[in-house]
PDB file of N, CA and C in Angstrom:
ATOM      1  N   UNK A   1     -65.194 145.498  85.617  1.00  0.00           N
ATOM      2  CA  UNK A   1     -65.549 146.157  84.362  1.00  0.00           C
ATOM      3  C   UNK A   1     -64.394 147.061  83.928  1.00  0.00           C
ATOM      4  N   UNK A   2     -64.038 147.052  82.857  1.00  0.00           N
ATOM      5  CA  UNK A   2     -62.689 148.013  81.581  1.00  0.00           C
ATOM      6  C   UNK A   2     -63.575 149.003  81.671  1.00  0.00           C
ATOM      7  N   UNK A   3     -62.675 150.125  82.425  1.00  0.00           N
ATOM      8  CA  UNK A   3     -63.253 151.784  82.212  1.00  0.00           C
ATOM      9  C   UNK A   3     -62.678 151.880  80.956  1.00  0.00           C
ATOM     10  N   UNK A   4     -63.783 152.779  79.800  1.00  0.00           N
ATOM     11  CA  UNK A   4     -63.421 153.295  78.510  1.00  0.00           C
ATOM     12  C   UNK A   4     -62.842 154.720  79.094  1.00  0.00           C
ATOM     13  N   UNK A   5     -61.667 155.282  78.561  1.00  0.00           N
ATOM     14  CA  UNK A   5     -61.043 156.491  78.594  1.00  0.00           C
ATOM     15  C   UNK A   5     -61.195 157.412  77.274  1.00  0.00           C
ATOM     16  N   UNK A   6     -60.900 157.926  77.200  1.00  0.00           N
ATOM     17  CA  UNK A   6     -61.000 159.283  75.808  1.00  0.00           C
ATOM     18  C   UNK A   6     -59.808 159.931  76.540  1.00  0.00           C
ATOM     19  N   UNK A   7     -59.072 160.260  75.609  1.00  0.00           N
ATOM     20  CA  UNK A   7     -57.734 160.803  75.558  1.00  0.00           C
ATOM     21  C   UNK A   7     -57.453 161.550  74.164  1.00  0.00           C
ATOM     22  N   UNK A   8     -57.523 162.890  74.054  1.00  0.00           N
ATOM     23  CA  UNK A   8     -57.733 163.337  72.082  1.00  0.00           C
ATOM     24  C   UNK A   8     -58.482 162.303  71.121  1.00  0.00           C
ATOM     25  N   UNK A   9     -57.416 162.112  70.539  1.00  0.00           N
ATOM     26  CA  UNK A   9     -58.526 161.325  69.333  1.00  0.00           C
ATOM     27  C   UNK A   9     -58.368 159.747  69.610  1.00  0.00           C
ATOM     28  N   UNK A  10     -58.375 159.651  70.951  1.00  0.00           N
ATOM     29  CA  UNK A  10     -58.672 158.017  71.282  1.00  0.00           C
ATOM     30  C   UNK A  10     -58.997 157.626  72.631  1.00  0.00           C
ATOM     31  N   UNK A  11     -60.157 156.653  72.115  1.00  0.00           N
ATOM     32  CA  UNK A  11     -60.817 156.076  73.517  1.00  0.00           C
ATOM     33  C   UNK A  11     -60.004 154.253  73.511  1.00  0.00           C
ATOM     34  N   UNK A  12     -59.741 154.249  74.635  1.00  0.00           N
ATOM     35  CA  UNK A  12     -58.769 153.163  75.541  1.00  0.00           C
ATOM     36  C   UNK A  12     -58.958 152.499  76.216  1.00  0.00           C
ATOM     37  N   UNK A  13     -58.779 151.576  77.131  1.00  0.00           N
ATOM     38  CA  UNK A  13     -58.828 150.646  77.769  1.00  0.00           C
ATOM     39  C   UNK A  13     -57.647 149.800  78.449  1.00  0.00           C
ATOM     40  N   UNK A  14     -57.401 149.965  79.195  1.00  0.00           N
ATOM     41  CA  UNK A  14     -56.136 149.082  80.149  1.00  0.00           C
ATOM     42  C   UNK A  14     -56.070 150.034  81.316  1.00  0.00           C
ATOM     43  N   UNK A  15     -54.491 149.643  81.369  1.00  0.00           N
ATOM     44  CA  UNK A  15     -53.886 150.223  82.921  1.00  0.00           C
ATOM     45  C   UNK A  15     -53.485 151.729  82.289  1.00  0.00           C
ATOM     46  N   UNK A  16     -52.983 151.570  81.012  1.00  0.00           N
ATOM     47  CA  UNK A  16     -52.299 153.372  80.898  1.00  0.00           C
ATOM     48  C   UNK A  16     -52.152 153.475  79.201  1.00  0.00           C
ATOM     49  N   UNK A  17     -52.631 154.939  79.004  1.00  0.00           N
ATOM     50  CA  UNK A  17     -52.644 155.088  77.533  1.00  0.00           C
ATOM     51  C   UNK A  17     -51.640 154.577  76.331  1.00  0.00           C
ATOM     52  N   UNK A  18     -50.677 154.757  77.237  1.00  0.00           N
ATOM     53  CA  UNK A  18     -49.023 154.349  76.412  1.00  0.00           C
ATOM     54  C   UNK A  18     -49.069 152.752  76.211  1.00  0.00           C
ATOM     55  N   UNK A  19     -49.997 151.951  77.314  1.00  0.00           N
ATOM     56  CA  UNK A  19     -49.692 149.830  77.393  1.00  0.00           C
ATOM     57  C   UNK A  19     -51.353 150.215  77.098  1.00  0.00           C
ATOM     58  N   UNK A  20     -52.186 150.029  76.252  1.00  0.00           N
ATOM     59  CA  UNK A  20     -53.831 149.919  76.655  1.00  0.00           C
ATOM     60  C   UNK A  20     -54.035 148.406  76.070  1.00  0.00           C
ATOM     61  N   UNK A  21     -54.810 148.187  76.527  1.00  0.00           N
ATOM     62  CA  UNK A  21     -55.165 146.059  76.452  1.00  0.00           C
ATOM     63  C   UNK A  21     -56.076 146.557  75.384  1.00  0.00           C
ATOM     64  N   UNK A  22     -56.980 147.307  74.778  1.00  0.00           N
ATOM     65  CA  UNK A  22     -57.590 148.177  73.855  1.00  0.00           C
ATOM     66  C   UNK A  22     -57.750 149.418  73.536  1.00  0.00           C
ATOM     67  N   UNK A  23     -58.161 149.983  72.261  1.00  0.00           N
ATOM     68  CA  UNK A  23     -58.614 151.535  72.227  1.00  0.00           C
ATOM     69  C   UNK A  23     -58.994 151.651  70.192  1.00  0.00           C
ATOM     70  N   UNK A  24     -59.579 152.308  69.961  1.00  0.00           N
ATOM     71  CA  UNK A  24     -60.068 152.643  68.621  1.00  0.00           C
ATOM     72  C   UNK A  24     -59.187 154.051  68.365  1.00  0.00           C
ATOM     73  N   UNK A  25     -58.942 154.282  67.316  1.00  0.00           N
ATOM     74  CA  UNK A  25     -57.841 155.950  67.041  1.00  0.00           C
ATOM     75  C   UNK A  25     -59.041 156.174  65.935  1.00  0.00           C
ATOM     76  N   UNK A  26     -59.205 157.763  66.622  1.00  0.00           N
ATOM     77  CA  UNK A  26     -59.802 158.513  65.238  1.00  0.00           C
ATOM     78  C   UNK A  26     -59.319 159.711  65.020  1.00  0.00           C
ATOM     79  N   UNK A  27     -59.446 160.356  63.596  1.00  0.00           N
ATOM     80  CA  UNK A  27     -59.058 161.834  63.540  1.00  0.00           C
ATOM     81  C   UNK A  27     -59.596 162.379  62.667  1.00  0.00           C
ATOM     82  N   UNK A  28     -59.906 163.587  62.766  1.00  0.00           N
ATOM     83  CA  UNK A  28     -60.802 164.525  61.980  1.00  0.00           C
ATOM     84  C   UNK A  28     -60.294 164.689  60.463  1.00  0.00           C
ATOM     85  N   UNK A  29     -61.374 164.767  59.449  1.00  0.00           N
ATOM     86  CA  UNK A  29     -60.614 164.245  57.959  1.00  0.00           C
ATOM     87  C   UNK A  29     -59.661 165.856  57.896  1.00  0.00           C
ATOM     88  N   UNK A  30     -59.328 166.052  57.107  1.00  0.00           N
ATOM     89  CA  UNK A  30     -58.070 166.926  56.662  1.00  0.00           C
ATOM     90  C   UNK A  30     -59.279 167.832  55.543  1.00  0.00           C
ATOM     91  N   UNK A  31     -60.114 167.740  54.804  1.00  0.00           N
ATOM     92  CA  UNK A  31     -60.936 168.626  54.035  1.00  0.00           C
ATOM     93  C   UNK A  31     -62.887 169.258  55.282  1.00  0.00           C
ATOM     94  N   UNK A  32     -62.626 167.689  55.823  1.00  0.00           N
ATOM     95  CA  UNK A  32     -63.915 168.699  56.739  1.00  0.00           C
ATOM     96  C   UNK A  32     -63.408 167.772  57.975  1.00  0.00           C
ATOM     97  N   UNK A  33     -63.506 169.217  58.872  1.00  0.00           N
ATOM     98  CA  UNK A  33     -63.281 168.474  60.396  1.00  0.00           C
ATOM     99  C   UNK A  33     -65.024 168.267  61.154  1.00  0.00           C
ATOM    100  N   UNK A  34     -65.619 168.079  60.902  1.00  0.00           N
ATOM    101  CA  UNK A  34     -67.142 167.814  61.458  1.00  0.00           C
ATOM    102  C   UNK A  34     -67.064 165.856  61.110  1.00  0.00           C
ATOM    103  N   UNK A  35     -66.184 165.488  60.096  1.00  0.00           N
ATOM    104  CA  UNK A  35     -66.387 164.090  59.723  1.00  0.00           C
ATOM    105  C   UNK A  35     -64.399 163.298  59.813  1.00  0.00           C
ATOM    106  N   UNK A  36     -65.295 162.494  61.078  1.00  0.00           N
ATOM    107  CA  UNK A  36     -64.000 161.595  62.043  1.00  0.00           C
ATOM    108  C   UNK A  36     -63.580 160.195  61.325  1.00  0.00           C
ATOM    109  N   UNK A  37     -62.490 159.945  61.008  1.00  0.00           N
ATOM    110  CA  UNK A  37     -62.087 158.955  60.499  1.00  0.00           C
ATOM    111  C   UNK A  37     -61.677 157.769  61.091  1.00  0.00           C
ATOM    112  N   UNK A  38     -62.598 156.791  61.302  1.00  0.00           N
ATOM    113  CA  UNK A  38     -62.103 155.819  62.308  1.00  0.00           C
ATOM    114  C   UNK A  38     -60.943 155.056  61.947  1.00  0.00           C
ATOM    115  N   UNK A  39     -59.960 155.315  62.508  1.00  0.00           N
ATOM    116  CA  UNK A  39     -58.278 155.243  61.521  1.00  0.00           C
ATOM    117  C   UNK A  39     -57.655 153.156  62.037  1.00  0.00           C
ATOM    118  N   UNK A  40     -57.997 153.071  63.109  1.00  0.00           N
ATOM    119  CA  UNK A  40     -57.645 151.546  63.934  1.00  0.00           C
ATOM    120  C   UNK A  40     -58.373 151.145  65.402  1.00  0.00           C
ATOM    121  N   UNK A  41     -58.858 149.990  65.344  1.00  0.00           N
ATOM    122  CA  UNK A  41     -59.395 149.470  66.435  1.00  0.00           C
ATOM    123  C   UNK A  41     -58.461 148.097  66.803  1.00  0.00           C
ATOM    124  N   UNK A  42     -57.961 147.821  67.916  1.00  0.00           N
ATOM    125  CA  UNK A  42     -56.946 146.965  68.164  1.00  0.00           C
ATOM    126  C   UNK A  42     -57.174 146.588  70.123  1.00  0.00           C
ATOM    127  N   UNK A  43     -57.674 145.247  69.889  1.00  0.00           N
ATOM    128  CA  UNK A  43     -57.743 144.634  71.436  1.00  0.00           C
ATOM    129  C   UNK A  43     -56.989 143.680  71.525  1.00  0.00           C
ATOM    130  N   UNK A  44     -56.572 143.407  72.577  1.00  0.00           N
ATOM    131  CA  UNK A  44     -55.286 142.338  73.047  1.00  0.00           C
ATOM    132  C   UNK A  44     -56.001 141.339  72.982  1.00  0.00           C
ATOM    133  N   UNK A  45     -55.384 140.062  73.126  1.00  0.00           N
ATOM    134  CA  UNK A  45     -56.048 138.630  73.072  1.00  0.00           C
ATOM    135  C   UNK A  45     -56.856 138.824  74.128  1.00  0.00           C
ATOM    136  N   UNK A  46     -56.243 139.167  75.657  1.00  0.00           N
ATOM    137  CA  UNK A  46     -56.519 138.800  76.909  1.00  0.00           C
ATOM    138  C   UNK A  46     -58.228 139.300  76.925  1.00  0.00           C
ATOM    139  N   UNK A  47     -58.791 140.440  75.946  1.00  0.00           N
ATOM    140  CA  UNK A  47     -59.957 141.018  75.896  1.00  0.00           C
ATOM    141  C   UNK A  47     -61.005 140.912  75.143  1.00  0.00           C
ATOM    142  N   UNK A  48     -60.463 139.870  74.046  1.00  0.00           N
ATOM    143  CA  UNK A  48     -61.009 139.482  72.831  1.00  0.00           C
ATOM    144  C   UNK A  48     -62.176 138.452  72.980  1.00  0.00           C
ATOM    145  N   UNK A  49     -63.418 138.336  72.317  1.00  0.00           N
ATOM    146  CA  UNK A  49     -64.490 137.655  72.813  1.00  0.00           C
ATOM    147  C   UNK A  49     -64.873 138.058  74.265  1.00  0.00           C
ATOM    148  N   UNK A  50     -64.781 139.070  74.161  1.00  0.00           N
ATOM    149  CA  UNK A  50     -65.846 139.913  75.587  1.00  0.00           C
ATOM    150  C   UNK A  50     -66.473 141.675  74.639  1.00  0.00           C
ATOM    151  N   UNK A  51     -66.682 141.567  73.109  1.00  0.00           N
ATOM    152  CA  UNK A  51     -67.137 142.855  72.945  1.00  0.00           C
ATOM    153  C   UNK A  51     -66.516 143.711  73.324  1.00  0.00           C
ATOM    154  N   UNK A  52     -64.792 144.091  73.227  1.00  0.00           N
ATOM    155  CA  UNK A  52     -64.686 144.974  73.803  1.00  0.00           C
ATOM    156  C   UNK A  52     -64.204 146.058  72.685  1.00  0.00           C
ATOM    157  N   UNK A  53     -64.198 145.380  71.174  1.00  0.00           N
ATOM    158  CA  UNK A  53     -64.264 146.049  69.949  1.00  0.00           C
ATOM    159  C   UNK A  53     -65.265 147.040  69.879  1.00  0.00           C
ATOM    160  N   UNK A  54     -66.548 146.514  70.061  1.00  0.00           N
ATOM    161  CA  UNK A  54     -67.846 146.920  70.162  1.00  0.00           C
ATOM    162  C   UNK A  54     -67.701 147.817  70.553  1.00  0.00           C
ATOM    163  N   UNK A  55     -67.589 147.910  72.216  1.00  0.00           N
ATOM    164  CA  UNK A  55     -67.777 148.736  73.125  1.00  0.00           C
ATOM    165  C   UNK A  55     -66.755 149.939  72.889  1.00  0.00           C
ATOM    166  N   UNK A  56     -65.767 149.782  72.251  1.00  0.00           N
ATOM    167  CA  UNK A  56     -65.118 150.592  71.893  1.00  0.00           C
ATOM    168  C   UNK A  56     -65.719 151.789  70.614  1.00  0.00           C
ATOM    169  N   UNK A  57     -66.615 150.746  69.611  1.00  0.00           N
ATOM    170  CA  UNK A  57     -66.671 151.999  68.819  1.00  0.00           C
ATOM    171  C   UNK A  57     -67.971 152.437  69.688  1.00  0.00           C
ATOM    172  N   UNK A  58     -68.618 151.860  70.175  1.00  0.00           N
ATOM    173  CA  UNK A  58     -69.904 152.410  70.877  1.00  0.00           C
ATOM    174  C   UNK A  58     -69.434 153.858  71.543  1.00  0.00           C
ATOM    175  N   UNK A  59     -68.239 153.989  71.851  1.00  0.00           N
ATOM    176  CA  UNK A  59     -68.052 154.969  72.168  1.00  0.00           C
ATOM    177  C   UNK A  59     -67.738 156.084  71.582  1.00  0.00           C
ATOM    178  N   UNK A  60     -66.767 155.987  70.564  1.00  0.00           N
ATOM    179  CA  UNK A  60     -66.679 156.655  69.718  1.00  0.00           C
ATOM    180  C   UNK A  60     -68.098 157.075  68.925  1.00  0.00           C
ATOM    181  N   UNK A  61     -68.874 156.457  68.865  1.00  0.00           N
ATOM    182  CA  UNK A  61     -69.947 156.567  68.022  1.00  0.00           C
ATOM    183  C   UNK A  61     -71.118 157.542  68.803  1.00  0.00           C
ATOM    184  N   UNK A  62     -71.032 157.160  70.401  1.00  0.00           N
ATOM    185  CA  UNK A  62     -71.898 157.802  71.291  1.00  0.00           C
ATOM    186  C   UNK A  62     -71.009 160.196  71.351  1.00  0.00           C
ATOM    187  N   UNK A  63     -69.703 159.842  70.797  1.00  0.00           N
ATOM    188  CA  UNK A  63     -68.781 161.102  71.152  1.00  0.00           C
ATOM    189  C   UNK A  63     -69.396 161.824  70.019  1.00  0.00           C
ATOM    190  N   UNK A  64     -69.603 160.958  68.740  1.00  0.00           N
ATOM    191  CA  UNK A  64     -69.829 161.372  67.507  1.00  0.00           C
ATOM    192  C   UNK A  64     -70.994 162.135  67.490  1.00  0.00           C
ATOM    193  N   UNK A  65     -72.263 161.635  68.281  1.00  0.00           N
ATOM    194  CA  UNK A  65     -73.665 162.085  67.898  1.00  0.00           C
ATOM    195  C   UNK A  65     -73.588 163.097  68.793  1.00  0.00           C
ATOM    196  N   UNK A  66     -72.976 163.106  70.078  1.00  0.00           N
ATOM    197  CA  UNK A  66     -73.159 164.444  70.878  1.00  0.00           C
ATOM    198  C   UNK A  66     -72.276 165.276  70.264  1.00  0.00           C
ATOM    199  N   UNK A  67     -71.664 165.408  69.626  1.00  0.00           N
ATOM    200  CA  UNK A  67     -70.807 166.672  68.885  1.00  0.00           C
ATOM    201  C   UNK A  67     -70.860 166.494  67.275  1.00  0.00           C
ATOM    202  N   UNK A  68     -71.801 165.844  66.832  1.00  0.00           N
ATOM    203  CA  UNK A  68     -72.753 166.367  65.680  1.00  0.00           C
ATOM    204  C   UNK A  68     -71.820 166.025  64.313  1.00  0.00           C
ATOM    205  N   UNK A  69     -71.117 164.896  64.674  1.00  0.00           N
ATOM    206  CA  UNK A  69     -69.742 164.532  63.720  1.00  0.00           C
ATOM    207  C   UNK A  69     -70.642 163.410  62.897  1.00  0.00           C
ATOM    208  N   UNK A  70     -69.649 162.663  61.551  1.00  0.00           N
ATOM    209  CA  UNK A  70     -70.062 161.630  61.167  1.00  0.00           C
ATOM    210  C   UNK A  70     -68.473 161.575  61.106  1.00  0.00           C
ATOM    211  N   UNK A  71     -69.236 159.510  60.930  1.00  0.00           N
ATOM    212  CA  UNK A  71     -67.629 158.879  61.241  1.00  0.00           C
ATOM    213  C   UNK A  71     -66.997 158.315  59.521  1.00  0.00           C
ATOM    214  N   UNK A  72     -65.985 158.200  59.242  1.00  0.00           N
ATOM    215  CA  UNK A  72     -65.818 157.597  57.813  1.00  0.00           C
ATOM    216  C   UNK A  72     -65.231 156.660  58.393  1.00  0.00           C
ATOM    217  N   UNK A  73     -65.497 154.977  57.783  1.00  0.00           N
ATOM    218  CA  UNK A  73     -64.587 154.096  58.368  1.00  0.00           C
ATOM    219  C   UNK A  73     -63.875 153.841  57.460  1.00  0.00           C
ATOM    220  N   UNK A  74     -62.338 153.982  58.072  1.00  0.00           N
ATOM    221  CA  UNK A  74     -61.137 153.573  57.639  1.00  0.00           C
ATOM    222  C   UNK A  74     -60.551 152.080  57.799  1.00  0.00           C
ATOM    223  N   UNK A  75     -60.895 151.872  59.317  1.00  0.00           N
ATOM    224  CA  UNK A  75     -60.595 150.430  59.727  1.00  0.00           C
ATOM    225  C   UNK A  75     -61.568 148.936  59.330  1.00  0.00           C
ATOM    226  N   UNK A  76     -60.834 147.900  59.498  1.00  0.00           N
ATOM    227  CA  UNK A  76     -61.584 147.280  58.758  1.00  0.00           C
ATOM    228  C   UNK A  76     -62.474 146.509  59.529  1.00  0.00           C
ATOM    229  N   UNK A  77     -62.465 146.456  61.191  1.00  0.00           N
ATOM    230  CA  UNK A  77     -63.725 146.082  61.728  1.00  0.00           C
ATOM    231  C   UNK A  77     -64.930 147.096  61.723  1.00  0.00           C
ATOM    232  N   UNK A  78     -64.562 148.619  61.627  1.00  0.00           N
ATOM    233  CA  UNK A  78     -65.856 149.280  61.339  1.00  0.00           C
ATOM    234  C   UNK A  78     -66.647 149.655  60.418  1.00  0.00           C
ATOM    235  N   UNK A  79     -65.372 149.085  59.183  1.00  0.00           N
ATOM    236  CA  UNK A  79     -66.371 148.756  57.654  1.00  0.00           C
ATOM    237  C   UNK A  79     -66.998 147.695  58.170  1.00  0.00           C
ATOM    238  N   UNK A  80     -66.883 146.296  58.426  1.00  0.00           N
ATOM    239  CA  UNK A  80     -67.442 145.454  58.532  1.00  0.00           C
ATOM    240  C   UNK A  80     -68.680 146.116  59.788  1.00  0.00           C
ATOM    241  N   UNK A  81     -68.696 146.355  60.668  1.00  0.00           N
ATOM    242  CA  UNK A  81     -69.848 146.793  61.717  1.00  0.00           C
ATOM    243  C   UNK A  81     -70.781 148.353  60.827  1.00  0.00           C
ATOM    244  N   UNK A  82     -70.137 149.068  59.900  1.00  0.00           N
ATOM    245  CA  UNK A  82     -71.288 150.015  59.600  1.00  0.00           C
ATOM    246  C   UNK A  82     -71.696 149.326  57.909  1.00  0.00           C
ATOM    247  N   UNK A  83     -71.398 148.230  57.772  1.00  0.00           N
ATOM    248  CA  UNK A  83     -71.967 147.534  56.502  1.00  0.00           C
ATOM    249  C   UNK A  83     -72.923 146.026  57.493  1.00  0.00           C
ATOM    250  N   UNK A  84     -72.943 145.672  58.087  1.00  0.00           N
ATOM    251  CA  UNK A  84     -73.375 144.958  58.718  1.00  0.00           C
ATOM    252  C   UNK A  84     -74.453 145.396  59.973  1.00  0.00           C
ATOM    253  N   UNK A  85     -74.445 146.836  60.385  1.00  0.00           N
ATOM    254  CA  UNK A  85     -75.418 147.295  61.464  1.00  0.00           C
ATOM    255  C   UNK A  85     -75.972 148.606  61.064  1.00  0.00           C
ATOM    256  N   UNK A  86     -77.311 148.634  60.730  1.00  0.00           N
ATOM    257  CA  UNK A  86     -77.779 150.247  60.451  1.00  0.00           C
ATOM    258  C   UNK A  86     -78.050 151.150  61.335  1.00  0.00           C
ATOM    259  N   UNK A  87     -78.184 150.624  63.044  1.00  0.00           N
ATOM    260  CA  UNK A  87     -77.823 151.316  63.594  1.00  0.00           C
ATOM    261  C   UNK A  87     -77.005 152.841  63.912  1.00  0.00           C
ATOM    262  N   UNK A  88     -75.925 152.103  63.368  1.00  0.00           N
ATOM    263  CA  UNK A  88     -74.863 153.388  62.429  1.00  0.00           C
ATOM    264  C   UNK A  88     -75.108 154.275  61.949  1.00  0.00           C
ATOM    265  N   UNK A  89     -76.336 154.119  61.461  1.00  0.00           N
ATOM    266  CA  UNK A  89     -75.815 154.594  59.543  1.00  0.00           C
ATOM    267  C   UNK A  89     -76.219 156.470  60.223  1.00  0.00           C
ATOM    268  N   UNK A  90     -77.057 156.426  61.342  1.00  0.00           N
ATOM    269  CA  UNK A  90     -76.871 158.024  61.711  1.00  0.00           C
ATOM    270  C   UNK A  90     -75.642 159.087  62.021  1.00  0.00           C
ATOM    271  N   UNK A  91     -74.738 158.422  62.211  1.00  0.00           N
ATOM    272  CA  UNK A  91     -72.818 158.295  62.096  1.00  0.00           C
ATOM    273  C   UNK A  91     -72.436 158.174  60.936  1.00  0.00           C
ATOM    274  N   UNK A  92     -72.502 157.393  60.264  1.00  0.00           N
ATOM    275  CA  UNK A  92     -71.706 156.887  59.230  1.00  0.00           C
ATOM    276  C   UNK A  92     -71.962 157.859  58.159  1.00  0.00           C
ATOM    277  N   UNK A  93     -70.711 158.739  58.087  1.00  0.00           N
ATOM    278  CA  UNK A  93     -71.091 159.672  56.565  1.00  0.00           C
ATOM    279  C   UNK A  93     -71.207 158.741  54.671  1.00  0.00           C
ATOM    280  N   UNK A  94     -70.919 157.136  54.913  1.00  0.00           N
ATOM    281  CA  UNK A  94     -71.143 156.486  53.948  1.00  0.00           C
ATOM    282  C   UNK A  94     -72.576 155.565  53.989  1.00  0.00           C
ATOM    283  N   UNK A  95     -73.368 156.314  54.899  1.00  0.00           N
ATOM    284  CA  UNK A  95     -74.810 155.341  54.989  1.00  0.00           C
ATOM    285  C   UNK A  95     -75.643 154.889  53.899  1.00  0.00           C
ATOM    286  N   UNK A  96     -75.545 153.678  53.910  1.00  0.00           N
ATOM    287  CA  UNK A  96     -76.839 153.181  52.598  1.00  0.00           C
ATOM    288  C   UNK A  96     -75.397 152.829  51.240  1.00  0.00           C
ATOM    289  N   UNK A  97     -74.289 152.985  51.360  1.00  0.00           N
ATOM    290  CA  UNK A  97     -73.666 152.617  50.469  1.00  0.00           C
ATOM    291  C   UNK A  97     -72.852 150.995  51.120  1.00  0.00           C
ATOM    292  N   UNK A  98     -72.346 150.069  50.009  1.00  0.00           N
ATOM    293  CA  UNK A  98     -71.472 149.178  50.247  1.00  0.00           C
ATOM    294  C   UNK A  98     -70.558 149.529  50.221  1.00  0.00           C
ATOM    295  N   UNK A  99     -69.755 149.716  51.689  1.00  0.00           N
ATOM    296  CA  UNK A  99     -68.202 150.150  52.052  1.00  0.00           C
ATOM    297  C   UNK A  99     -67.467 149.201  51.774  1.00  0.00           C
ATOM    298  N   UNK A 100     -66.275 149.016  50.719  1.00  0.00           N
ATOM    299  CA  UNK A 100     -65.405 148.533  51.062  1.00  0.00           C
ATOM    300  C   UNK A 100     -63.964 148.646  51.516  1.00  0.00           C
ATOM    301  N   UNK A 101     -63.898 147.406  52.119  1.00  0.00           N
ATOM    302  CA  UNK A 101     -62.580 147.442  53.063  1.00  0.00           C
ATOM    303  C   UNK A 101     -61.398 148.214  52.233  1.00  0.00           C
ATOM    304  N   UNK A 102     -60.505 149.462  53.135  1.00  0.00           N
ATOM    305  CA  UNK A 102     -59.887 150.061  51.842  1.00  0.00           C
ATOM    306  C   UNK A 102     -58.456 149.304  52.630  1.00  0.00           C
ATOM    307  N   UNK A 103     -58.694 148.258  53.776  1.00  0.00           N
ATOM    308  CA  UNK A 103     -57.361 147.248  53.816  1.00  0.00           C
ATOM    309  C   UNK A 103     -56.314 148.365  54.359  1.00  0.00           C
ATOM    310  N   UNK A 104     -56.665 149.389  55.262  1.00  0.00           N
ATOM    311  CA  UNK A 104     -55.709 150.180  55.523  1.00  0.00           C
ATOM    312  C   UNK A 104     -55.930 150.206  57.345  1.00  0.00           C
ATOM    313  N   UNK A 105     -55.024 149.687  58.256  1.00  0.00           N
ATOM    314  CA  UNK A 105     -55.373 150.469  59.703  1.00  0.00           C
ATOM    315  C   UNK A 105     -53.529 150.684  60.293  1.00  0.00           C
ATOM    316  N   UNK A 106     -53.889 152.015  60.665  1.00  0.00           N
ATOM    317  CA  UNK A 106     -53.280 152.525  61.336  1.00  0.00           C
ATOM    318  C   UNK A 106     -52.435 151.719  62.486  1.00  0.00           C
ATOM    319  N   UNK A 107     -51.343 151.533  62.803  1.00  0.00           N
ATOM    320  CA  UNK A 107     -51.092 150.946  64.047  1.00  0.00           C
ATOM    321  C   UNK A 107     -50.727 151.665  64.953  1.00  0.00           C
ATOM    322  N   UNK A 108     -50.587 151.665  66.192  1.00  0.00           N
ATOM    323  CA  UNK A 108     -50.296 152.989  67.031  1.00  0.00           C
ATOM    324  C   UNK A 108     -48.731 152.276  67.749  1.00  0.00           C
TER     325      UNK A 108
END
C-alpha cells in the first residue's frame, strides 16, 4: 500500500517529496485563507488505474473538513470529481453550481 504524506500544502506519494509517483498541490486563496485552492493533481503512469487520484484528493478533502476549510477547484480532475460527486459539495466552496474547467494546473 502508497503511504499518503502531507508535506505544507501537499499530500504525496512515492519514495521522496522532491521524485513522488503522485501528490495533489493546494494553497490557501490570497483574499480568504479558510478556502484552499486545489492548484494540480498529477500521478505517474506506473499508479494510474489504481485510484490513486482519488485517494489523493480524499485526502486533501478529509484535511479540509477537520480544519473547517472549503476547497475551490482549480485543477481539472477536481472540477470534474466536485461536478460529478456531491459528496463534496460539503468542501467545495462552489457547491450546487456547474464548475467549469478554468484549463489551468499548476505543474510542480
Amino acid at each position: 500500500m502508497n503511504k499518503i504524506v502531507r508535506d505544507e500544502n501537499l499530500f504525496w506519494v512515492g519514495e521522496s517529496k522532491e521524485n513522488p509517483s503522485g501528490f495533489i498541490k493546494f494553497r490557501p486563496t490570497e483574499d480568504n485563507p479558510e478556502v484552499l485552492i486545489a492548484a494540480s493533481t498529477v500521478v505517474k503512469p506506473e499508479l494510474r488505474g489504481q485510484g490513486m487520484a482519488e485517494k489523493l484528493l480524499n485526502e486533501l478533502t478529509s484535511y479540509a473538513r477537520e480544519n473547517n476549510f472549503k476547497i475551490k477547484a482549480q485543477c481539472s480532475y477536481v472540477v470534474r470529481k466536485f461536478n460529478e460527486d456531491n459528496s463534496y459539495d460539503d468542501v467545495n466552496v462552489d457547491a450546487g453550481k456547474d464548475i467549469q474547467d478554468p484549463g489551468i494546473c499548476e505543474i510542480l
